[in-house]
C-alpha atoms as a PDB file:
ATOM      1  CA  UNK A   1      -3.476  -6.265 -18.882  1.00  0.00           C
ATOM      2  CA  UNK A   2      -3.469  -9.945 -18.061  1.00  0.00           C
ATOM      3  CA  UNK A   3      -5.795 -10.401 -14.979  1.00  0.00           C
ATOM      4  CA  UNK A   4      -3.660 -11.842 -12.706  1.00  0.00           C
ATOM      5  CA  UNK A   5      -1.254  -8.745 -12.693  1.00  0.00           C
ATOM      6  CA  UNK A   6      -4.134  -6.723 -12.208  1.00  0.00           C
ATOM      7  CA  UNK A   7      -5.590  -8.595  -9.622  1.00  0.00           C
ATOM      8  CA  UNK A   8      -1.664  -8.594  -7.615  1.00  0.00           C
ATOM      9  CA  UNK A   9      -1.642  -4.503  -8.307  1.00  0.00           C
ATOM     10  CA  UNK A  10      -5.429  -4.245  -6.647  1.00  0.00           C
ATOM     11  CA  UNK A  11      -3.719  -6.271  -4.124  1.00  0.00           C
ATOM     12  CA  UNK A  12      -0.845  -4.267  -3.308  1.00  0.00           C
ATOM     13  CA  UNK A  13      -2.667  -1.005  -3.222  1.00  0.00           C
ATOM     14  CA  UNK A  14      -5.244  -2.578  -0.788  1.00  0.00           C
ATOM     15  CA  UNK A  15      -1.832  -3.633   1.520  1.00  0.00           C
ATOM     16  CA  UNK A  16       0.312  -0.679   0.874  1.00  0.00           C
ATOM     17  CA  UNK A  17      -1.376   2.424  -0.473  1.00  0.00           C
ATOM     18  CA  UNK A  18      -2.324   5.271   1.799  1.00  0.00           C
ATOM     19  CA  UNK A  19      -6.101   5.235   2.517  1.00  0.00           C
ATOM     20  CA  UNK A  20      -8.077   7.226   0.046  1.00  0.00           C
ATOM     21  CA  UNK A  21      -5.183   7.210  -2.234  1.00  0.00           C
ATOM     22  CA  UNK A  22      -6.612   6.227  -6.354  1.00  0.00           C
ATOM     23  CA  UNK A  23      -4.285   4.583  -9.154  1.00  0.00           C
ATOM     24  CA  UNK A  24      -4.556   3.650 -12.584  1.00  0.00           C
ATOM     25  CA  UNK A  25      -4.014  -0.226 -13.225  1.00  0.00           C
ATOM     26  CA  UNK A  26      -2.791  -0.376 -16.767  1.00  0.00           C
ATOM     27  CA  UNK A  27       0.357  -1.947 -19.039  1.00  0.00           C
ATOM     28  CA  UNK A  28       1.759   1.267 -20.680  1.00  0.00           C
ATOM     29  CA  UNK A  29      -0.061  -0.668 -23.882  1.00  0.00           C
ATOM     30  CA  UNK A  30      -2.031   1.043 -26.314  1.00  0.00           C
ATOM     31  CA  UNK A  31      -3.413  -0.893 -29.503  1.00  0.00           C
ATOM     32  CA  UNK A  32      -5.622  -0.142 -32.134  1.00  0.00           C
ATOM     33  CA  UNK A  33      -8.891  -2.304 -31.996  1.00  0.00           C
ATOM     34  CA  UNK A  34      -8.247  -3.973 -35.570  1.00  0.00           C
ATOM     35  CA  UNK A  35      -4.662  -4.588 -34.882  1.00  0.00           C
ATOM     36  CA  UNK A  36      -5.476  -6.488 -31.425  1.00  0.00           C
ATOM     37  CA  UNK A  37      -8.022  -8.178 -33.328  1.00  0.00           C
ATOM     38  CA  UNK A  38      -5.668  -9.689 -35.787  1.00  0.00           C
ATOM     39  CA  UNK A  39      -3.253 -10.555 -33.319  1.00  0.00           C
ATOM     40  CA  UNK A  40      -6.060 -12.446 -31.465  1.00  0.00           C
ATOM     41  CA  UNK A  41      -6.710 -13.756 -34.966  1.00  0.00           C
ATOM     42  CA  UNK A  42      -3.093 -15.017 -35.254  1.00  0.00           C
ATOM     43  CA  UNK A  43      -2.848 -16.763 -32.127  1.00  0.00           C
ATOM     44  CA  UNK A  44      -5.915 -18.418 -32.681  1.00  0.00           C
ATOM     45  CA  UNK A  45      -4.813 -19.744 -35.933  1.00  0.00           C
ATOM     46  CA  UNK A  46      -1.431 -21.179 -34.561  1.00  0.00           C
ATOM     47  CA  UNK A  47      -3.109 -22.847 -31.236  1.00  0.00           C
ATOM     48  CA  UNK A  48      -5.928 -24.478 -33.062  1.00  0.00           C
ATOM     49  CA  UNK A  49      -3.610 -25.936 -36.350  1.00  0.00           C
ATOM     50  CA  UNK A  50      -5.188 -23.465 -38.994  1.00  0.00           C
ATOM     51  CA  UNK A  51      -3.637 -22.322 -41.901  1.00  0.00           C
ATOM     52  CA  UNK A  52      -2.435 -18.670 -41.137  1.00  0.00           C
ATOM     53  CA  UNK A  53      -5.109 -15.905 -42.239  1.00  0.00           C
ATOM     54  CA  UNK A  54      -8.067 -18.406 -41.824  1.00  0.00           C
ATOM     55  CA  UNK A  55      -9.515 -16.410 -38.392  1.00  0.00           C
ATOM     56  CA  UNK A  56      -8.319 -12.990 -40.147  1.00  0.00           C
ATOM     57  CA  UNK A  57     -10.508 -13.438 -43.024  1.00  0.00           C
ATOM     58  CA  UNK A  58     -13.627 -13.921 -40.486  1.00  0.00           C
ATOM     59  CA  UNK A  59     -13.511 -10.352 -39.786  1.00  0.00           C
ATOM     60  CA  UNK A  60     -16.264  -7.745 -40.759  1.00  0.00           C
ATOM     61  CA  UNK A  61     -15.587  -4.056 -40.425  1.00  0.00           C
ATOM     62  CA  UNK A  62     -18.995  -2.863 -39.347  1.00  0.00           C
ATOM     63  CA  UNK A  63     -20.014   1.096 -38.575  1.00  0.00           C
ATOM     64  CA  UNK A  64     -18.419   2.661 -35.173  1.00  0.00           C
ATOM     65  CA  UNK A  65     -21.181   3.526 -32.691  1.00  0.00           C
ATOM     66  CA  UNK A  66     -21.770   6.910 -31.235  1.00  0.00           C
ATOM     67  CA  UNK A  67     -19.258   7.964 -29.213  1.00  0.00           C
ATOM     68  CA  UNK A  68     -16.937   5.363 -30.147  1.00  0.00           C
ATOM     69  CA  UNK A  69     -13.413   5.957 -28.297  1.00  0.00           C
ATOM     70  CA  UNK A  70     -10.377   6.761 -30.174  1.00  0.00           C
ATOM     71  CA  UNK A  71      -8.327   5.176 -28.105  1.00  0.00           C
ATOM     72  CA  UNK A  72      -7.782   3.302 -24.745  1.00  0.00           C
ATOM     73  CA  UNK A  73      -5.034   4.438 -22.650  1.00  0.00           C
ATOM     74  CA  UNK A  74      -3.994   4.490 -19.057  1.00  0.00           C
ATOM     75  CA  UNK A  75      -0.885   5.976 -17.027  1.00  0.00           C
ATOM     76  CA  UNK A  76       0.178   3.441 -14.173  1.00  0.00           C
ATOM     77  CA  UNK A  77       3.226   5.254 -13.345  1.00  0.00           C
ATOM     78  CA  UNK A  78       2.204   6.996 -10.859  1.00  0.00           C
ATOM     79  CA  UNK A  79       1.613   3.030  -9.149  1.00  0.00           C
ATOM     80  CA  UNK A  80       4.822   2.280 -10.654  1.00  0.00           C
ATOM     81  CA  UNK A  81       6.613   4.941  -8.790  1.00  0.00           C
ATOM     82  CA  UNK A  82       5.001   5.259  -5.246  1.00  0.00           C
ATOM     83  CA  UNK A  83       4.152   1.235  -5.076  1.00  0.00           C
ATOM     84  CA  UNK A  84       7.036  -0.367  -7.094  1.00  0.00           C
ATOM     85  CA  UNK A  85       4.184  -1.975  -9.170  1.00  0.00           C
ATOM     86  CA  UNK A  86       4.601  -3.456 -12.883  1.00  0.00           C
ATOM     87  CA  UNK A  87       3.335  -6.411 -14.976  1.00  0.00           C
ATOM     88  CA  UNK A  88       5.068  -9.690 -14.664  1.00  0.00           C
ATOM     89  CA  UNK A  89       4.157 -10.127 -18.378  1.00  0.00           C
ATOM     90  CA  UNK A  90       4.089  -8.248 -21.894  1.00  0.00           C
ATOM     91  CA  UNK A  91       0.289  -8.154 -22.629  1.00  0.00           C
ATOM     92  CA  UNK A  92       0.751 -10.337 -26.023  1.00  0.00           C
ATOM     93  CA  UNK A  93       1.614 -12.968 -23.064  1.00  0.00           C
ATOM     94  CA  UNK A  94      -1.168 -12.082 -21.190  1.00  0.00           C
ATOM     95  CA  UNK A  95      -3.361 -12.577 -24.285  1.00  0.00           C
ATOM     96  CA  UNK A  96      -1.604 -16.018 -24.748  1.00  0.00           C
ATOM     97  CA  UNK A  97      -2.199 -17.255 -21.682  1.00  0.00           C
ATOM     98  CA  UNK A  98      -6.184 -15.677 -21.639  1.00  0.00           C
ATOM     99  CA  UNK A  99      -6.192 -17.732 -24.544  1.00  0.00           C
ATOM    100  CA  UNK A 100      -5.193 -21.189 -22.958  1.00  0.00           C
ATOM    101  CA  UNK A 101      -7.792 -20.574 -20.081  1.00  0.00           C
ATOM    102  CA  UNK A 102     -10.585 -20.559 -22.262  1.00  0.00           C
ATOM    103  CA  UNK A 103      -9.182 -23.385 -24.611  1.00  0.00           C
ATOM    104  CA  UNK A 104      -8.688 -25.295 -21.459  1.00  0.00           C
ATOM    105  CA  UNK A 105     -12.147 -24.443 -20.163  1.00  0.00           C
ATOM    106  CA  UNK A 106     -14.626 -25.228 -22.751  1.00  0.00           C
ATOM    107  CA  UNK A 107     -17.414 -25.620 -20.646  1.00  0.00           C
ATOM    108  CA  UNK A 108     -17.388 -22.346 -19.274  1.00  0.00           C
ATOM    109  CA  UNK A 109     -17.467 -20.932 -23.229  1.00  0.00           C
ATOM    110  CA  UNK A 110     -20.093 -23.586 -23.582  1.00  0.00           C
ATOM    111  CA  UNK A 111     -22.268 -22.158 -20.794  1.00  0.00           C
ATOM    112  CA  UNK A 112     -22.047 -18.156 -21.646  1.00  0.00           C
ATOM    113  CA  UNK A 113     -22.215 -18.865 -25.237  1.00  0.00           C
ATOM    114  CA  UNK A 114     -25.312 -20.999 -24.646  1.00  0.00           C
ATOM    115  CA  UNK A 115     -27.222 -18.125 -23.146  1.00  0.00           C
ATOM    116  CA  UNK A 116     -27.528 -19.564 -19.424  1.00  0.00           C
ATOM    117  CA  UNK A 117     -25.123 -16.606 -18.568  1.00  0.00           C
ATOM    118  CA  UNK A 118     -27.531 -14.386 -19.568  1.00  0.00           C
ATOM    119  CA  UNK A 119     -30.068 -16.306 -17.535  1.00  0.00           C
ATOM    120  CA  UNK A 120     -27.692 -16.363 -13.881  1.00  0.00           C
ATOM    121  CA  UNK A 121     -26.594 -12.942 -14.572  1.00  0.00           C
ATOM    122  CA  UNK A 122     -30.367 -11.149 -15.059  1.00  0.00           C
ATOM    123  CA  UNK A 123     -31.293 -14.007 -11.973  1.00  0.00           C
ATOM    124  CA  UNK A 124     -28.274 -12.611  -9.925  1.00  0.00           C
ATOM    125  CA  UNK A 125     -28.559  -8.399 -11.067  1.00  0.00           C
ATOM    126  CA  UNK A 126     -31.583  -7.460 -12.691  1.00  0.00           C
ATOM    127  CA  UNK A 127     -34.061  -9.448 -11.229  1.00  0.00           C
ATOM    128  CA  UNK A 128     -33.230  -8.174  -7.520  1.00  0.00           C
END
């Protein structure tokens, strides 16, 4: 679910939906975790000029933790129905444009890859 669809539906329940009332945010979109990572894979490869299959081949399968989930789903409809909610794009959009933030915005990969993320966010949570 691109964020900005989820952050209009969190809007229009805060405006619209009786008080007390919970929905699901989701896109109807279910994908298995190697198949969204290839796609991610993919995109990568076209956006930065690779050859196709160079990202793909950076892939290691590793062991599944405990408890791993089989599967990620959620049922919007009922938002859908009683709010007239929906996403204004098809997730593989969503991913797309995800994408083109963080290409756009290398200094924020910069900064959370560097480790001072870890730093502001044990400052900011765990240090209180």
């Amino acid at each position: 679910l691109w964020v900005e669809d989820h952050a209009a539906a969190i809007d229009l329940i805060f405006h619209r939906a009786p008080n007390g009332e919970a929905y699901n945010i989701g896109c109807h979109n279910e994908w298995k975790n190697i198949d969204l990572i290839r796609l991610l894979c993919r995109i990568m490869d076209r956006k930065l000029g690779r050859p196709s299959g160079t990202s793909e081949r950076l892939i290691t399968f590793v062991k599944d933790r405990a408890g791993h989930d089989l599967r990620y789903a959620i049922d919007s409809s009922k938002l859908e129905e009683q709010l007239g909610w929906e996403p204004s794009v098809t997730f593989e959009e969503g991913l797309e444009k995800t994408i083109d933030w963080y290409l756009s915005n290398p200094e924020w990969l910069s900064h959370v890859t560097s480790g001072e993320y870890q730093k502001y966010y044990e400052e900011q949570y765990i240090k209180r």
